[in-house]
Protein backbone atom coordinates (compact mmCIF):
# COMPACT_ATOMS: atom_id res chain seq x y z
CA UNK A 1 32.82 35.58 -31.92
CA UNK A 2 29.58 33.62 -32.68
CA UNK A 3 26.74 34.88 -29.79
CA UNK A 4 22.90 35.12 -29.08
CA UNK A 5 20.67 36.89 -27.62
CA UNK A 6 17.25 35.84 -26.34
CA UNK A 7 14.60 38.15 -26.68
CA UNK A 8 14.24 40.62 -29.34
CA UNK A 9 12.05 43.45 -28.13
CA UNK A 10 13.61 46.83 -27.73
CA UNK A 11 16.69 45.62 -25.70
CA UNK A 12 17.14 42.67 -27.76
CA UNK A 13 17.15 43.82 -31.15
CA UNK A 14 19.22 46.92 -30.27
CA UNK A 15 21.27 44.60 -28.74
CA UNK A 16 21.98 42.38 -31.52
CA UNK A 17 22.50 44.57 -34.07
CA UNK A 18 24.92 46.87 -32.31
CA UNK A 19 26.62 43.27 -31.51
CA UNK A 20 26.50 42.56 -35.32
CA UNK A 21 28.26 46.15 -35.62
CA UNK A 22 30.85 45.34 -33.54
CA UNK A 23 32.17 42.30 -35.80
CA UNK A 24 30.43 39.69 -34.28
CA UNK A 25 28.45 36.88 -35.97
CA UNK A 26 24.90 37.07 -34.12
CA UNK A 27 21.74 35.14 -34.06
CA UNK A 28 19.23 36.83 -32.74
CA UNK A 29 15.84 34.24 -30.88
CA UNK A 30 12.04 35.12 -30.10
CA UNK A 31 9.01 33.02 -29.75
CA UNK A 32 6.93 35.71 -31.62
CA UNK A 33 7.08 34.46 -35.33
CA UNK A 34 5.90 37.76 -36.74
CA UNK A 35 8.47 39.42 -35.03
CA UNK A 36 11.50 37.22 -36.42
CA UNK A 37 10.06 37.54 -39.29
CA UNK A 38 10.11 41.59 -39.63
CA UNK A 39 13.37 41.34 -38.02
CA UNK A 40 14.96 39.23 -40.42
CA UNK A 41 13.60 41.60 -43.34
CA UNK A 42 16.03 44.34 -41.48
CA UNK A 43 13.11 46.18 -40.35
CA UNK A 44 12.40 46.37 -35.94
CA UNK A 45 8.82 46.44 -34.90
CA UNK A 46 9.25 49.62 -33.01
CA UNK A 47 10.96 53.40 -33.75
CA UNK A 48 14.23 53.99 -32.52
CA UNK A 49 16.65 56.45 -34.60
CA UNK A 50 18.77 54.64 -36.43
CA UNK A 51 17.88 50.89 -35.62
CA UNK A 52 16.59 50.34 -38.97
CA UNK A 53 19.35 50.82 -41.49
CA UNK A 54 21.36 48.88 -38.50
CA UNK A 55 19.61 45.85 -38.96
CA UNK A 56 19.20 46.12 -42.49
CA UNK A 57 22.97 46.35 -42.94
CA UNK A 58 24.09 43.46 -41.19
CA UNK A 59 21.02 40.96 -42.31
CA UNK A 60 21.84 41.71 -45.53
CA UNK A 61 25.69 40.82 -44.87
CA UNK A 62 24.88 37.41 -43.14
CA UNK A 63 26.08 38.59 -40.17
CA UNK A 64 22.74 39.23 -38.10
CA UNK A 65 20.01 36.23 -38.51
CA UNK A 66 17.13 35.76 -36.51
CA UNK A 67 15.04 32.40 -35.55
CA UNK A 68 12.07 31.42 -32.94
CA UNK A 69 14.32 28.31 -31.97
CA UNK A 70 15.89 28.15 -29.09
CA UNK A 71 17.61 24.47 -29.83
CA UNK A 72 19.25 26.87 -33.16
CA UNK A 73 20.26 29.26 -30.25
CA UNK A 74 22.04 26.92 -28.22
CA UNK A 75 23.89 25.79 -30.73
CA UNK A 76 25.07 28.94 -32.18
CA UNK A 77 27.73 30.05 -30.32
CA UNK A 78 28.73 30.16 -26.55
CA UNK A 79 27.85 33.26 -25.12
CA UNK A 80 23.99 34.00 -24.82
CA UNK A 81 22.79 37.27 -23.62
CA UNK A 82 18.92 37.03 -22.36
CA UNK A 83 17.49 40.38 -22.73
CA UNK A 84 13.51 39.40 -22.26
CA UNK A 85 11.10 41.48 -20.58
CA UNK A 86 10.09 42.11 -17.04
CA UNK A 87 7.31 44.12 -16.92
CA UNK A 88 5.34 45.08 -13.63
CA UNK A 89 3.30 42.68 -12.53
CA UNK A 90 -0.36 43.20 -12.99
CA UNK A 91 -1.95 44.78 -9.95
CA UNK A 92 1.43 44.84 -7.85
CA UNK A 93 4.80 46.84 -8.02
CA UNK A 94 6.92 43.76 -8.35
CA UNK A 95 8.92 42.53 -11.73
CA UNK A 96 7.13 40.04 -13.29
CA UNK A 97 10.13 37.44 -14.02
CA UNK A 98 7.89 34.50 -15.93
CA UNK A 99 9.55 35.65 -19.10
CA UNK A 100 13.21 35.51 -18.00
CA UNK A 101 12.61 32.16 -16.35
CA UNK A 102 10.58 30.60 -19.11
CA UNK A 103 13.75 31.97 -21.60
CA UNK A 104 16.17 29.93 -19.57
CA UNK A 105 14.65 26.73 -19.17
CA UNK A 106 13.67 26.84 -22.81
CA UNK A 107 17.42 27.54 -23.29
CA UNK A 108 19.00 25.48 -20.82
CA UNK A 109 17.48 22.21 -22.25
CA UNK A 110 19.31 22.46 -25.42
CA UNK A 111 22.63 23.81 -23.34
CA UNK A 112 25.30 20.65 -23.84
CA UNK A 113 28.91 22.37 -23.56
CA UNK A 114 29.83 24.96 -21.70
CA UNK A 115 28.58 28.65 -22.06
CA UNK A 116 27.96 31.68 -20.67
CA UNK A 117 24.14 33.06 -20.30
CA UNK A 118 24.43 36.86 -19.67
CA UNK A 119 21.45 38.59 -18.58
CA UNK A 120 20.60 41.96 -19.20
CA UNK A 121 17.42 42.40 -18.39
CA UNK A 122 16.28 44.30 -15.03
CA UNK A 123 15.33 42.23 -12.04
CA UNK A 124 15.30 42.35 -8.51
CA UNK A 125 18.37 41.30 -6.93
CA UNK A 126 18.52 38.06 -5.53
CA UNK A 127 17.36 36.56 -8.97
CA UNK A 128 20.78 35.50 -10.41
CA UNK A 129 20.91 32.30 -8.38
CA UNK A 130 17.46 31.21 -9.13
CA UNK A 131 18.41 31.67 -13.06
CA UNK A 132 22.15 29.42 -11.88
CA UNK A 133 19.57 27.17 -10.19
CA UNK A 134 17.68 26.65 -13.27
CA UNK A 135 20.25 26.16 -15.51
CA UNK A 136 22.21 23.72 -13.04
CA UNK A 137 18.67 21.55 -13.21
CA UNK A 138 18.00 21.81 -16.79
CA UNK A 139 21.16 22.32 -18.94
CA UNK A 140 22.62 18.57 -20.10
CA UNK A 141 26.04 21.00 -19.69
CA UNK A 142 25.38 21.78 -15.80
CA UNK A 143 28.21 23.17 -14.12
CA UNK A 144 30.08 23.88 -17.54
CA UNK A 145 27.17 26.88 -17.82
CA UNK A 146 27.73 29.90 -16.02
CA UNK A 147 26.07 33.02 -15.46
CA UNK A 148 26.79 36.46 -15.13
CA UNK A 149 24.71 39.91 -14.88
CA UNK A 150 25.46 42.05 -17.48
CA UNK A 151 22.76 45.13 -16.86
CA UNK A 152 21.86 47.79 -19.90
CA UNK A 153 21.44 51.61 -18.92
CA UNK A 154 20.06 52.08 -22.53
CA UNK A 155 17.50 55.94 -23.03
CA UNK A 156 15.36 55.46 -25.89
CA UNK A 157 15.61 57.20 -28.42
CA UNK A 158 19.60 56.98 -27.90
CA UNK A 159 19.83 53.26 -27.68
CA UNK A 160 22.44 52.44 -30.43
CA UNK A 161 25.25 55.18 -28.85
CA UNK A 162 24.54 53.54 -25.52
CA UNK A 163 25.40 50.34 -26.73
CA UNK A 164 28.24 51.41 -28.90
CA UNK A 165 29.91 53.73 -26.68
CA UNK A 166 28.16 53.12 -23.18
CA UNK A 167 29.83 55.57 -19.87
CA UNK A 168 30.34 52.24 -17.80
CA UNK A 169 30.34 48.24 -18.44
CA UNK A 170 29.00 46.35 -15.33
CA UNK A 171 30.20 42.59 -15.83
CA UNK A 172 28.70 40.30 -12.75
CA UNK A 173 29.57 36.80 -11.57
CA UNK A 174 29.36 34.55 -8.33
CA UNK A 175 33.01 34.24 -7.97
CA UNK A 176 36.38 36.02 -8.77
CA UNK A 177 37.59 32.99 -10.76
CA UNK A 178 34.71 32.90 -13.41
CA UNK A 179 36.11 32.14 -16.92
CA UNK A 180 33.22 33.87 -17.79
CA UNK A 181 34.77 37.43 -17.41
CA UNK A 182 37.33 36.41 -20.44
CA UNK A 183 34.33 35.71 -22.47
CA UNK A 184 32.33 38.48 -22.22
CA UNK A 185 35.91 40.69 -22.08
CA UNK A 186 36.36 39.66 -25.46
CA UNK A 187 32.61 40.42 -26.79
CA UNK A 188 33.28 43.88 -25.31
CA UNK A 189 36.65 44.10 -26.21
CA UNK A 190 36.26 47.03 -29.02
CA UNK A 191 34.10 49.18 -26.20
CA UNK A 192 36.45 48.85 -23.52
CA UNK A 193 39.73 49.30 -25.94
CA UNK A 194 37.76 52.68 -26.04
CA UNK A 195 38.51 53.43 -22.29
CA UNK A 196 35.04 52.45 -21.08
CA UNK A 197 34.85 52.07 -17.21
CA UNK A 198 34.26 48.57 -16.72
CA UNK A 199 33.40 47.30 -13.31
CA UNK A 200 33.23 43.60 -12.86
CA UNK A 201 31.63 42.81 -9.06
CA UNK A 202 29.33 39.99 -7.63
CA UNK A 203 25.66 38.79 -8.93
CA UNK A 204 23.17 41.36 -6.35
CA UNK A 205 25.61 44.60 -6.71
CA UNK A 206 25.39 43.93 -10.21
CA UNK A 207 21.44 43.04 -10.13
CA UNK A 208 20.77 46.37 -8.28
CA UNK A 209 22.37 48.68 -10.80
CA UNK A 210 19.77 49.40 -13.19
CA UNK A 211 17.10 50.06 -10.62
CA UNK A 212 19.36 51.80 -8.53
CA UNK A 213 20.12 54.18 -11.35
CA UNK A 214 16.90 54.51 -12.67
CA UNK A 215 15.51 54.95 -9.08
CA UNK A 216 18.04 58.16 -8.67
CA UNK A 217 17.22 59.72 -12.26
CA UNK A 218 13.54 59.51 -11.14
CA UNK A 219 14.32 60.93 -7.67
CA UNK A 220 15.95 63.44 -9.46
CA UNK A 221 13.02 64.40 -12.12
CA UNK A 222 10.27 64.73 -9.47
CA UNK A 223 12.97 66.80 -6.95
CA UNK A 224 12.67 69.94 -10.19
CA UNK A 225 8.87 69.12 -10.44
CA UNK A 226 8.57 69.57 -6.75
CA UNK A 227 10.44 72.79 -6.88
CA UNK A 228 8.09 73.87 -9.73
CA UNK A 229 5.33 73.65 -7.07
CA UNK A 230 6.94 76.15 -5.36
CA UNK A 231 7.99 78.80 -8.05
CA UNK A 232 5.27 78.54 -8.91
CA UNK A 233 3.52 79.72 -5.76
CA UNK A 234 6.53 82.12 -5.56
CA UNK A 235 6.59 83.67 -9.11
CA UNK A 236 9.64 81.81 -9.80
CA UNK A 237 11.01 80.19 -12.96
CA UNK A 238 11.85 76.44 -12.22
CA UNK A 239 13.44 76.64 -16.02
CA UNK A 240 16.21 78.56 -14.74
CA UNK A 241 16.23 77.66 -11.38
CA UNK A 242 16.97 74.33 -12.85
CA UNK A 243 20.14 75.91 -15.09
CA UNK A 244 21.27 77.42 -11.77
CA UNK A 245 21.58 74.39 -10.52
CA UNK A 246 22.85 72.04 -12.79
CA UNK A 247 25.87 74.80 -13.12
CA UNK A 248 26.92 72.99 -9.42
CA UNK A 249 29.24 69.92 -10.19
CA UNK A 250 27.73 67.96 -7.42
CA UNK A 251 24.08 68.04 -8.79
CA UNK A 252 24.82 68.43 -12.61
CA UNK A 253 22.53 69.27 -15.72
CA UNK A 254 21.56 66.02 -17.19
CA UNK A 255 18.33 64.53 -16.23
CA UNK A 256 16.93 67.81 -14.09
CA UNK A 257 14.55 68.50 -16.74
CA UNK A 258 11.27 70.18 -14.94
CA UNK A 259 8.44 69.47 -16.58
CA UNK A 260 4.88 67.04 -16.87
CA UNK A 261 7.51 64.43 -15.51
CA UNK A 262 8.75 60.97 -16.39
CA UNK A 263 7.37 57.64 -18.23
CA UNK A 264 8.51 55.08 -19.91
CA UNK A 265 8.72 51.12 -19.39
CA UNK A 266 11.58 51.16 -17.08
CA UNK A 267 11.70 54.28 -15.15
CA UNK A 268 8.13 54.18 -13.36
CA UNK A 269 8.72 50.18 -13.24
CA UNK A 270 12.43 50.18 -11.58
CA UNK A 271 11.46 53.03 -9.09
CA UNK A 272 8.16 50.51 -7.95
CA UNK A 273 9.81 47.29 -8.18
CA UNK A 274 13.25 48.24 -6.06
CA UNK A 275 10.63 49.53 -3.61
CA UNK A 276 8.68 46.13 -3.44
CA UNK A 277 12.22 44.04 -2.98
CA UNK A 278 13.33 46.88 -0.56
CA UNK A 279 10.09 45.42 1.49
CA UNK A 280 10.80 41.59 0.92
CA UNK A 281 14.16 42.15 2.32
CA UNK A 282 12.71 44.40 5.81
CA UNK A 283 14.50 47.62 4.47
CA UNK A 284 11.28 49.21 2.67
CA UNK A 285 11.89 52.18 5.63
CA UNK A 286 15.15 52.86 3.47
CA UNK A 287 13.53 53.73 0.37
CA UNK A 288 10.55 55.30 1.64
CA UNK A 289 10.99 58.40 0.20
CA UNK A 290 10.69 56.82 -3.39
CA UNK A 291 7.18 56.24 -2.78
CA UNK A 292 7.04 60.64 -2.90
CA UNK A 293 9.28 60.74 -5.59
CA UNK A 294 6.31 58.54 -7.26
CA UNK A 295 3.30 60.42 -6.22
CA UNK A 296 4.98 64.02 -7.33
CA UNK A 297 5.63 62.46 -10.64
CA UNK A 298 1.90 61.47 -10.71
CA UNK A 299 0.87 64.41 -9.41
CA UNK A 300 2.23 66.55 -12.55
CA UNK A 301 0.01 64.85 -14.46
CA UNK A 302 -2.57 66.20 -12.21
CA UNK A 303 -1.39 69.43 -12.30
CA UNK A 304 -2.17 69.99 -16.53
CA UNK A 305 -5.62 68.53 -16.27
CA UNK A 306 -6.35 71.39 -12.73
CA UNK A 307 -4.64 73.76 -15.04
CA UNK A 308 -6.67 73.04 -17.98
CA UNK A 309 -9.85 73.35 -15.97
CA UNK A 310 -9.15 76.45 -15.02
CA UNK A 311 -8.68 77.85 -18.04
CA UNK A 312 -12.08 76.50 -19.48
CA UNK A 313 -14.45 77.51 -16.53
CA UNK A 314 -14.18 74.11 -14.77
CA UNK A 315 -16.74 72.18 -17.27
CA UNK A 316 -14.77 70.29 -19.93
CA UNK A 317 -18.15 68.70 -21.46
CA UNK A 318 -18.20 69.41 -24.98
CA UNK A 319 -15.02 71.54 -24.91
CA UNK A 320 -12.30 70.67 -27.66
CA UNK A 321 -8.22 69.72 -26.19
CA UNK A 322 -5.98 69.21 -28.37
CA UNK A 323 -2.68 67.44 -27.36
CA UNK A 324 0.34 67.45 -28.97
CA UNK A 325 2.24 64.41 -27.95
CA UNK A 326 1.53 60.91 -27.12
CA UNK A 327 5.10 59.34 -26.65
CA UNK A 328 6.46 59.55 -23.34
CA UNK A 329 9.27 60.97 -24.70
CA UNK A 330 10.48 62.41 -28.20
CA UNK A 331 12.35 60.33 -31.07
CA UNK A 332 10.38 56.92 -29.68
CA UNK A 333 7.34 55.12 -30.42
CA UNK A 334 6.56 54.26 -26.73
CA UNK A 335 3.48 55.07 -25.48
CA UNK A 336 3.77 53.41 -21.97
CA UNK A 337 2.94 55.17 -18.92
CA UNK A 338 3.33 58.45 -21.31
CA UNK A 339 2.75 61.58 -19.20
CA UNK A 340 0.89 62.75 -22.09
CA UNK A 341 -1.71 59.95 -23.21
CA UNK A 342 -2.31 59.90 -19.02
CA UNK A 343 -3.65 63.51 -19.10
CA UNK A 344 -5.44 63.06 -22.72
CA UNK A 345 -7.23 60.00 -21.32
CA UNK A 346 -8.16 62.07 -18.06
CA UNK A 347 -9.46 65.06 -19.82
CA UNK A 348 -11.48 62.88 -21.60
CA UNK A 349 -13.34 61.35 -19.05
CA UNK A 350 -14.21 64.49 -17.67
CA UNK A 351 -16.06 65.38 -21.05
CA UNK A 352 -13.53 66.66 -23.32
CA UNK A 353 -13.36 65.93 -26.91
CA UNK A 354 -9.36 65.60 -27.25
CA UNK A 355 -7.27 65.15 -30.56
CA UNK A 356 -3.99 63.37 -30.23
CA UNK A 357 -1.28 64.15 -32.61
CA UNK A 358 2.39 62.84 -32.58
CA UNK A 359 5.16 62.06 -34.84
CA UNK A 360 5.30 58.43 -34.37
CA UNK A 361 3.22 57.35 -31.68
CA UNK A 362 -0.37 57.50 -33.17
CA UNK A 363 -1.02 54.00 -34.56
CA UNK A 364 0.25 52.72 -30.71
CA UNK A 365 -1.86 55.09 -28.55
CA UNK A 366 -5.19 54.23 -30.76
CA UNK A 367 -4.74 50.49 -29.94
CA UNK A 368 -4.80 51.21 -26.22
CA UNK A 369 -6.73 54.54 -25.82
CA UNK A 370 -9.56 54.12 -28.91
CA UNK A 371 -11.58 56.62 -27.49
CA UNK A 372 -9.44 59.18 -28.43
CA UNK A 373 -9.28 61.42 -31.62
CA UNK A 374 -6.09 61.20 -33.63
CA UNK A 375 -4.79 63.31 -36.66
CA UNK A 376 -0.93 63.00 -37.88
CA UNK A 377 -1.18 66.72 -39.11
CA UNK A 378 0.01 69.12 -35.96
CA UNK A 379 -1.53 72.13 -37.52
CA UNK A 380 -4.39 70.29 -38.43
CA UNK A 381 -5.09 69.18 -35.39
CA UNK A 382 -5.48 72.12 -33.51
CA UNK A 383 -8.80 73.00 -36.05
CA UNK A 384 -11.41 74.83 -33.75
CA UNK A 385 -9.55 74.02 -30.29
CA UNK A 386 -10.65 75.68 -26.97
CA UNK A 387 -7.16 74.67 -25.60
CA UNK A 388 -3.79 73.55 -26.92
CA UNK A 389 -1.72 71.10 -24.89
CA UNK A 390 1.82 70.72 -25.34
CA UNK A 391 2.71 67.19 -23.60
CA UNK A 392 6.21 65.79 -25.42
CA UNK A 393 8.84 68.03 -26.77
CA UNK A 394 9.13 66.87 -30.10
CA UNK A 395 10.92 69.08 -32.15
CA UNK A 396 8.77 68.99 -35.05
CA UNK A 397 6.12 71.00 -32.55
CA UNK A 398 8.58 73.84 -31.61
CA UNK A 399 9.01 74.18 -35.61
CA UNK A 400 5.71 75.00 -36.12
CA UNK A 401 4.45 78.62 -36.54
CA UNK A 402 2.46 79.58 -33.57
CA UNK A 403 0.72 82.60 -36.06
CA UNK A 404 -0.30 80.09 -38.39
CA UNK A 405 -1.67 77.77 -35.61
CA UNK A 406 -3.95 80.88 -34.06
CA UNK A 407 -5.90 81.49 -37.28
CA UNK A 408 -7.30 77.93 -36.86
CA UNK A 409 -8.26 77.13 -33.12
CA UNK A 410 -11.17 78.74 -31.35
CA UNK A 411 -9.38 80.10 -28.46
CA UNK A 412 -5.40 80.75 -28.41
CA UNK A 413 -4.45 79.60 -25.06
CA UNK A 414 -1.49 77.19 -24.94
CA UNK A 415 -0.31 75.00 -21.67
CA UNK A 416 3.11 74.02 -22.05
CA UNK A 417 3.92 70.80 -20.05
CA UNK A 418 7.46 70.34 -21.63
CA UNK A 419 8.98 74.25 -21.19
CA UNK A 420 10.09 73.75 -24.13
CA UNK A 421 8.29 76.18 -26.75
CA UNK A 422 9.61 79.70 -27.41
CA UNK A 423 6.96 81.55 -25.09
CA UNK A 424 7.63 84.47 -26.24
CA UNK A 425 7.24 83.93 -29.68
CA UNK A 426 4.27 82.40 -29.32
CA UNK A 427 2.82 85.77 -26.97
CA UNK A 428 3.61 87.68 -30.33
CA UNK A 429 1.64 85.91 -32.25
CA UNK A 430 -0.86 86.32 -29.88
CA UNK A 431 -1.41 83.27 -27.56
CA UNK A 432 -2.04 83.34 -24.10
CA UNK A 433 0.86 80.94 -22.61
CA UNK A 434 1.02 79.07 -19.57
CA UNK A 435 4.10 77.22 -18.40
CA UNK A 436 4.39 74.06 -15.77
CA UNK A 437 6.74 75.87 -12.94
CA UNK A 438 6.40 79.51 -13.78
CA UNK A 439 3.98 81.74 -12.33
C-alpha cells in the first residue's frame, strides 16, 4: 500500500524505511530541507545500527522517497502516520505539542478523500480529540478523515527490530466501528501474520501507553540504583543482587541494569510529562512516587562527581578527568540528557580539565558542551589523567587493554559508572577500581 509519514527525525525515518521493508511504497515529509535532502541520498542524519544501508536500499529501488511538501503527502496515499516530535517544554515538565499540531493542520489542508492520520508520537492523553478536532476544521475531507493512536516503544540503538518484529501492536480509535482498524491491519499485516500481540482499544488507553511504559522502565532503573545506595553502605554487590533478582519471573532481568542511571529523549521526558497530566487531571497524588524515581536517577549523577572528589582530595582545579562516554547509551549518537556529558559538564565547573571521548557522539556533545575537551582516540585520551571515568558501556571501551592504558595516565584510578568493565582485570594491571553499588 502507498503511505506517509510526517516527520522524519529518529522515529520517522526508522519508521519509513522499515515501512519501505515491509513492501510498502512510502513517501517520507519534513519541513527541514537539509534533512530530505540527506535522506533522499539514503543516508539519516543521526547513528542508529543499521538505518543506513536501510534507507539506501529502498531509495535506490524507488520505493522510499522523501519531500518537504505536505500537499505531495496528502496526495500520496491514504494512510499517514505523524511521527513529529514532542519534546519537554522549555522550563516545564509538560510535552510540548506545537509540532504535532502544526503537522496536522499543515496536513489536513491538503486532506480531500478519506484517510487515516496515525500518530505515533508520545503525548499526553487527552490529545487525540484535539488532533480529530483539527482535522474535522481543516481537512476539505472532514468526517471521511479519521484518526487513530498508533504509539512506538522503539530503544535506540535497536530501532529497526522494534519496528520489524515489535512484542505488541497498540492500534487506537474513538469507536469500535472505525474502518480505520482494516487500514492500518493491512499496513501491519506481515508483523502480525508473525503472531504479534495486537491490542486495538480507545484513543486515552492508547495515548497513555508509551508514557506508562516508559514511566515503569524508569521506576524500575532508579529502584537498582536505590538499592546500590544501600550495598553500598552494606558491602554489598548491587551487580548481583540485581541477577538475583531478575532470576524471579515476577520482576525479570531486562531493564534492572544498576548503574549512573537513565537518559535519553523519551525516558526522562515521559516519566515528567505523565506526571504534569497526572496533575491537570487532580490525580498527581497517584504518581507521586515518580517524582523519587526522578531525583534518584539525578542523584547518580551526583554520586560519580562526590566519588570523584574524593578520590582527588576534594579540589578538582587544575586536575585532569577523563570520560569515556558521551552518549546516553551505547550504539547511538544521542547525547540528550546523557548521564555522562551531565557529570563531565559538572566536573568541569568545579575546575576540572575533562576530555570526552566516544564512539559516535563527539561531533554532537561539542555543539552543546564547547567547553569541553574531545579526542576520538580512547587510549589517547586518557594521556596524563588524574582520574578515568567510565560513563557509557560501549563495547569498544571494555576492549581496550587496561595495561596499556596505565603506562599513559598520571594516576591509575578508574570509577566505573556502567559495572560493566572486567574489574578484575583491570586490578591486575594495576588500577585502583571503584564501582557504582559495590563497596
Amino acid at each position: 500500500m502507498k503511505l506517509t509519514v510526517i516527520g522524519c527525525g529518529y522515529l520517522g525515518a526508522t519508521h519509513a524505511a522499515c515501512m519501505a521493508e515491509l513492501g510498502h511504497d512510502v513517501l517520507g515529509m519534513d519541513s527541514d530541507r537539509d534533512k530530505v535532502q540527506l535522506l533522499s541520498s539514503g543516508r539519516a542524519p543521526f547513528f542508529e545500527p543499521g538505518l543506513d544501508d536501510l534507507l539506501a536500499q529502498h531509495v535506490a529501488s524507488g520505493r522510499l522517497r522523501f519531500t518537504a511538501s505536505y500537499a505531495e503527502a496528502a496526495q500520496f496515499g491514504e494512510l499517514h502516520f505523524i511521527g513529529v516530535g514532542t519534546p519537554q517544554q522549555a522550563g516545564g515538565s509538560s510535552y510540548d505539542l506545537s509540532h504535532l499540531f502544526s503537522a496536522v493542520r499543515h496536513l489536513a489542508t491538503h486532506l480531500r478523500r478519506p484517510a487515516v492520520v496515525a500518530v505515533k508520537s508520545t503525548v499526553p492523553v487527552g490529545t487525540a480529540p484535539r488532533v480529530a478536532e483539527i482535522l474535522r476544521e481543516f481537512a476539505p475531507a472532514g468526517e471521511q478523515v479519521q484518526v487513530a493512536w498508533n504509539p512506538e516503544f522503539l530503544r535506540e540503538s535497536c530501532a529497526i527490530e522494534d519496528t520489524l518484529r515489535p512484542d505488541r501492536l497498540v492500534l487506537g480509535f474513538d469507536s469500535e466501528q472505525s474502518w480505520g482498524e482494516a487500514v492500518l491491519r493491512q499496513c501491519f499485516a506481515e508483523i502480525i501474520a508473525a503472531g504479534t500481540p495486537t491490542i486495538v482499544t480507545d484513543w486515552a488507553t492508547a495515548e497513555l501507553a508509551k508514557a506508562s511504559a516508559n514511566s515503569f522502565l524508569a521506576t524500575k532503573i532508579s529502584f537498582i540504583n536505590a538499592v546500590a545506595e544501600v550495598c553500598e553502605s552494606a558491602g554489598a554487590d548491587v551487580h548481583q543482587l540485581a541477577e538475583i533478582l531478575g532470576h524471579d519471573v515476577r520482576i525479570g532481568r531486562s531493564g534492572m541494569r544498576p548503574g549512573l542511571g537513565f537518559g535519553g529523549g523519551c525516558l526522562p521526558k515521559d516519566l515528567r510529562g505523565f506526571m504534569a497530566r497526572a496533575g491537570e487531571l487532580g490525580v498527581d497524588q497517584a504518581m507521586a512516587f515518580l517524582r523519587e524515581v526522578d531525583a534518584i536517577n539525578q542523584r547518580r549523577r551526583e554520586r560519580v562527581v562526590t566519588l570523584a572528589r574524593e578520590q582527588l582530595g576534594g579540589d578538582l582545579a587544575g586536575r585532569r578527568i577523563t570520560v569515556w562516554g558521551a552518549a546516553f547509551k551505547p550504539d547511538t549518537d544521542d547525547i540528550r540528557d546523557s548521564p555522562a556529558l551531565a557529570v563531565a559538564q559538572r566536573l568541569h565547573g568545579l575546575g576540572a580539565t575533562v576530555t570526552v571521548t566516544d564512539p559516535k557522539a563527539l561531533d554532537s556533545a561539542r555543539k552543546v558542551r564547547p567547553e569541553l575537551d574531545y579526542v576520538e582516540d580512547p587510549i589517547a585520551a586518557v594521556e596524563g589523567a588524574d582520574l578515568l571515568l567510565h560513563l557509557t558501556e560501549w563495547p569498544e571501551f571494555g576492549r581496550v587493554d587496561p595495561a596499556q592504558l596505565a603506562r599513559r595516565v598520571a594516576d591509575a584510578t578508574v570509577i566505573d559508572g556502567r559495572g560493566t568493565l572486567d574489574a578484575g582485570a583491570w586490578r591486575s594491571a594495576g588500577w585502583a577500581v571503584r564501582v557504582l553499588g559495590r563497596a
